[in-house]
Protein backbone atom coordinates (compact mmCIF):
# COMPACT_ATOMS: atom_id res chain seq x y z
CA UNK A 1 0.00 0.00 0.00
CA UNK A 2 1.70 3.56 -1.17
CA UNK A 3 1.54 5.93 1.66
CA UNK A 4 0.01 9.33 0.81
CA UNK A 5 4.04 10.89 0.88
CA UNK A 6 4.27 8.23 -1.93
CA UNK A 7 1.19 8.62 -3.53
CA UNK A 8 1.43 12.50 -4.44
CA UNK A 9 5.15 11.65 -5.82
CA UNK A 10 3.73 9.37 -7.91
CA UNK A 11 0.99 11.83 -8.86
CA UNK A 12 3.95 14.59 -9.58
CA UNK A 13 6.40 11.63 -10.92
CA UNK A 14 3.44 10.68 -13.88
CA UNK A 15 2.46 13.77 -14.93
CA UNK A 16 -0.62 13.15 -14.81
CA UNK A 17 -2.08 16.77 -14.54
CA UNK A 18 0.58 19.22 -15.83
CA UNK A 19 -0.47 22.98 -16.73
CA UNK A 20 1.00 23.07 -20.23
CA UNK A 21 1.10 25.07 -23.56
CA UNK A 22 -1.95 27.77 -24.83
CA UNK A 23 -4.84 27.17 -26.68
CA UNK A 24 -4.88 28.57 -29.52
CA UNK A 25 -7.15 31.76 -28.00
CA UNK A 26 -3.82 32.48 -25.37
CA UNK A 27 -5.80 30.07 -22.82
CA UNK A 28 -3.63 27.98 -20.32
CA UNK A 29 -3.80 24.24 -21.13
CA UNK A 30 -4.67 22.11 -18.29
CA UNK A 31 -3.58 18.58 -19.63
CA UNK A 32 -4.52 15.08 -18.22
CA UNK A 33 -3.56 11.89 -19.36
CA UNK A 34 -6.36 9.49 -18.20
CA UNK A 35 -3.72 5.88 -18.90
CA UNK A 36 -1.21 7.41 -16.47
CA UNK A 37 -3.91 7.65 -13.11
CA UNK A 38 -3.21 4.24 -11.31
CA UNK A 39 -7.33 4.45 -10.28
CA UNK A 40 -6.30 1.10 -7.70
CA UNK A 41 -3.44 3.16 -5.76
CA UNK A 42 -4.57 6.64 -5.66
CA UNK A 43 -6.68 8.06 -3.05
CA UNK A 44 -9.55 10.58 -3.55
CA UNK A 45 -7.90 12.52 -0.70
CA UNK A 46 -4.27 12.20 -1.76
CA UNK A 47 -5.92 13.36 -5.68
CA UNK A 48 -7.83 16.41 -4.63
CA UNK A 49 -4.82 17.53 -2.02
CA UNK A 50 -2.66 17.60 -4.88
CA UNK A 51 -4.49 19.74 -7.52
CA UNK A 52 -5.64 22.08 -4.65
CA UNK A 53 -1.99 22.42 -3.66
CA UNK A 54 -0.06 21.91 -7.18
CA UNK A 55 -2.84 22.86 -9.77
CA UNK A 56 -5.48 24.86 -8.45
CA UNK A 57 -3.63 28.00 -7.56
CA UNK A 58 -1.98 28.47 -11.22
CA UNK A 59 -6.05 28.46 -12.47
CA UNK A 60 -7.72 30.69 -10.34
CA UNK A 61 -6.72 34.08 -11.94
CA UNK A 62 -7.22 33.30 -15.55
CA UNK A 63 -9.69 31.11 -18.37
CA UNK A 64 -8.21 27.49 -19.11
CA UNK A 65 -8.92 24.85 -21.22
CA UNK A 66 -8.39 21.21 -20.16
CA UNK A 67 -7.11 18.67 -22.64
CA UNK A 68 -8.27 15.23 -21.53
CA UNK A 69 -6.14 12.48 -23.08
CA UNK A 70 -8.70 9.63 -22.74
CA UNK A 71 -5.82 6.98 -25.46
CA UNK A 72 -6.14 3.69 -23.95
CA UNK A 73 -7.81 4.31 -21.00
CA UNK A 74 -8.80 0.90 -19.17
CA UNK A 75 -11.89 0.97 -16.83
CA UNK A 76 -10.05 -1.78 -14.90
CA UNK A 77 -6.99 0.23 -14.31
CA UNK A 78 -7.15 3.63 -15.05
CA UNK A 79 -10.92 5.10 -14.24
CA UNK A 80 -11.11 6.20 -10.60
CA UNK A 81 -14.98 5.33 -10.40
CA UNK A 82 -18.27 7.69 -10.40
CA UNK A 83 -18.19 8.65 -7.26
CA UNK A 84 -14.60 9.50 -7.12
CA UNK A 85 -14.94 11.66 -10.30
CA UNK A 86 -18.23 13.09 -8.24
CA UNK A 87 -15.85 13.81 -5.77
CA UNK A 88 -12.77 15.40 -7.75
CA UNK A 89 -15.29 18.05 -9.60
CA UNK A 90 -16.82 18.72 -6.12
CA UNK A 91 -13.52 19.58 -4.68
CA UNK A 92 -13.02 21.91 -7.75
CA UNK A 93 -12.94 26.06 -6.17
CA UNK A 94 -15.42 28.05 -7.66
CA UNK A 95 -12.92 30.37 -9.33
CA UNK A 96 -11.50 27.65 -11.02
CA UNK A 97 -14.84 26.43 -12.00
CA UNK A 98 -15.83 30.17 -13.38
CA UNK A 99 -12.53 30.19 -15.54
CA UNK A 100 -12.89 26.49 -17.41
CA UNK A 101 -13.95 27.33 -20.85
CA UNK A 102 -13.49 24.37 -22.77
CA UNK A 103 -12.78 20.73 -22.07
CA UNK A 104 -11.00 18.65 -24.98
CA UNK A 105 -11.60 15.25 -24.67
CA UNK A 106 -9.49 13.46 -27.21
CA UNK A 107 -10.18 9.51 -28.43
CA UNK A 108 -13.38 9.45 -26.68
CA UNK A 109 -14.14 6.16 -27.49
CA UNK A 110 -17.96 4.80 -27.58
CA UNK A 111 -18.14 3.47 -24.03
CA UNK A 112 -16.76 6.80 -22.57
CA UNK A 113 -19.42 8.70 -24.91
CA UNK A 114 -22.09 6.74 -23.54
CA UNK A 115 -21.35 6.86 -19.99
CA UNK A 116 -21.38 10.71 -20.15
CA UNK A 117 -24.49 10.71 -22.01
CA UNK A 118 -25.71 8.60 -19.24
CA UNK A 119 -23.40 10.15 -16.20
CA UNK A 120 -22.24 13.36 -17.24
CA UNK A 121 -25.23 16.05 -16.35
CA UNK A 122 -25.16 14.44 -12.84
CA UNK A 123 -21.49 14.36 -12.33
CA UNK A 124 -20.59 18.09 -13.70
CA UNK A 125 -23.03 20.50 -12.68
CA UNK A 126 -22.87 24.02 -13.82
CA UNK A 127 -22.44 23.89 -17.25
CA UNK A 128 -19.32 21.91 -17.48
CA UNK A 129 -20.79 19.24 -19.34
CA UNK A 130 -21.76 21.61 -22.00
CA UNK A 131 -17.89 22.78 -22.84
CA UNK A 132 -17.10 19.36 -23.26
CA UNK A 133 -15.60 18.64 -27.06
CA UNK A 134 -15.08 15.43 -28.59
CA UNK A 135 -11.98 15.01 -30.39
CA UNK A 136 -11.04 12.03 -32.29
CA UNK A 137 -8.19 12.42 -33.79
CA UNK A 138 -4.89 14.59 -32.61
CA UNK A 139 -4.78 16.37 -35.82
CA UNK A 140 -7.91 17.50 -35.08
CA UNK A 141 -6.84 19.09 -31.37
CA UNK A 142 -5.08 21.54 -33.51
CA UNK A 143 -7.96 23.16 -34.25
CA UNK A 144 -8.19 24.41 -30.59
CA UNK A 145 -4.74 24.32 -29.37
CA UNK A 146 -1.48 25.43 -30.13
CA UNK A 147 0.32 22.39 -32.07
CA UNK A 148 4.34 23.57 -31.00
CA UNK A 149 3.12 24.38 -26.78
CA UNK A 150 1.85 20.74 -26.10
CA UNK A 151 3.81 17.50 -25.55
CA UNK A 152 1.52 14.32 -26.25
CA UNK A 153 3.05 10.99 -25.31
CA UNK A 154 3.83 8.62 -28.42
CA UNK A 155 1.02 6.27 -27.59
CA UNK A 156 -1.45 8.74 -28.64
CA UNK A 157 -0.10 9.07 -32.25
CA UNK A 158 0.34 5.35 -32.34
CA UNK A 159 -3.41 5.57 -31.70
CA UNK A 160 -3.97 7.57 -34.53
CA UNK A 161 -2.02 5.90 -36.84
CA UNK A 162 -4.41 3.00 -35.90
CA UNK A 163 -7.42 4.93 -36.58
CA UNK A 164 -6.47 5.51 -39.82
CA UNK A 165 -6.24 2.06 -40.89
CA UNK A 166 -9.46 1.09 -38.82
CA UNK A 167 -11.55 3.67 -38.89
CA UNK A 168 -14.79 1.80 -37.05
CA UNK A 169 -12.90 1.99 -34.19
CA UNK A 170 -13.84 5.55 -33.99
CA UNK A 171 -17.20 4.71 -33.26
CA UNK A 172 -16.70 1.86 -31.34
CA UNK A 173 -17.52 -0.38 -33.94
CA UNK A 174 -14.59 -1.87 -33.86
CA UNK A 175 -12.67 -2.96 -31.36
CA UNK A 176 -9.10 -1.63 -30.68
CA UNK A 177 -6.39 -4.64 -30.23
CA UNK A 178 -4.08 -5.60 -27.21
CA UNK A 179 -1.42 -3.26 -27.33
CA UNK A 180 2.44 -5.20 -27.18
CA UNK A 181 4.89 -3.49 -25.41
CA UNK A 182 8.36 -3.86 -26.22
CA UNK A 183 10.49 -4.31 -22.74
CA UNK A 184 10.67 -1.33 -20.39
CA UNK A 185 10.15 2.34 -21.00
CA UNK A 186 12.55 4.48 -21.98
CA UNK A 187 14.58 5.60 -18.99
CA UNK A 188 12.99 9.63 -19.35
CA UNK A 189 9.66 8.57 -19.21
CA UNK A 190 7.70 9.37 -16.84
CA UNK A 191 5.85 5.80 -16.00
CA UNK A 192 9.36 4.55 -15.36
CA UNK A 193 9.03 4.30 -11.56
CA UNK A 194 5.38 2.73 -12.01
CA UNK A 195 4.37 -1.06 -12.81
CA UNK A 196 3.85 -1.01 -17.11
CA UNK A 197 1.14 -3.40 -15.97
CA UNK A 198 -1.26 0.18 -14.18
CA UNK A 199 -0.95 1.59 -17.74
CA UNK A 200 -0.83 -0.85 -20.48
């Protein structure tokens, strides 16, 4: 069991939330990659103590779009539950809340589409399910955010590259394949410290 010392290191260690690059209206980018949260080790607590702490503050003064990387997301692993998500919008400030303009939510997926048709007007009040976007391709986050000011991990072009040869899988009529992963990561990655078997 990772102590909560541990647990925010690992949050930090990830990157799973980093403040990162403009949109392309001179908006700060908020950017989360959904396959790096280990949902089984992370606490709700440990979660909202860091972005109050390490996130939070940088938002508060300013509008900000979020970029939600939702490539290879597995509910088994990576998807911190209802009432955790419940809880991590709850524990949002209201300043921060006032300044989120836009949420980019890239490789939805059908599953995820449906369970915020289903999930999403009683999880995000306030209008926050209405600046959601759908993106489905990364040439297509472009559009809204400034190409050269945002790092995407090479999974999420792999990803691509597989949409472009199956397109169904777009639309969830298709199913996306198991994934191979050859050895370790590279040593500056930032899963390095954390099992490939959270993430893959």
């Amino acid at each position: 069991m990772f102590t909560e010392v541990e647990q925010g290191q690992l949050i930090e260690k990830l990157q799973i939330f980093k403040i990162h690059g403009r949109d392309k209206r001179g908006r700060k980018v908020l950017r989360i990659i959904g396959k790096f949260f280990p949902a089984r080790i992370l606490s709700v607590e440990v979660v909202n103590k860091y972005l109050a702490e390490k996130i939070f503050p940088e938002l508060e003064k300013r509008p900000f779009s979020v970029v939600y990387v939702h490539t290879d997301v597995e509910k088994s692993e990576n998807f911190p539950g209802v009432s955790a998500l419940r809880s991590f919008y709850d524990a949002i400030p209201v300043k921060v809340r006032e300044n989120l303009e836009a949420v980019y939510f890239l490789h939805p997926g059908l599953q995820a589409r449906l369970f915020l048709a289903t999930f999403g007007r009683f999880i995000f009040s306030g209008g926050l399910y209405g600046k959601l976007r759908y993106v489905n391709r990364v040439d297509y986050l472009w559009d809204h955010v400034r190409r050269n000011e945002i790092e995407m991990p090479e999974f999420v072009y792999d990803h691509d590259e597989d949409l472009e040869y199956r397109p169904m899988m777009d639309y969830g009529l298709e199913s996306d394949h198991a994934r191979v992963y050859d050895g370790a990561p590279a040593m500056d990655s930032p899963v390095t410290m954390y099992s490939m078997r959270c993430i893959s």
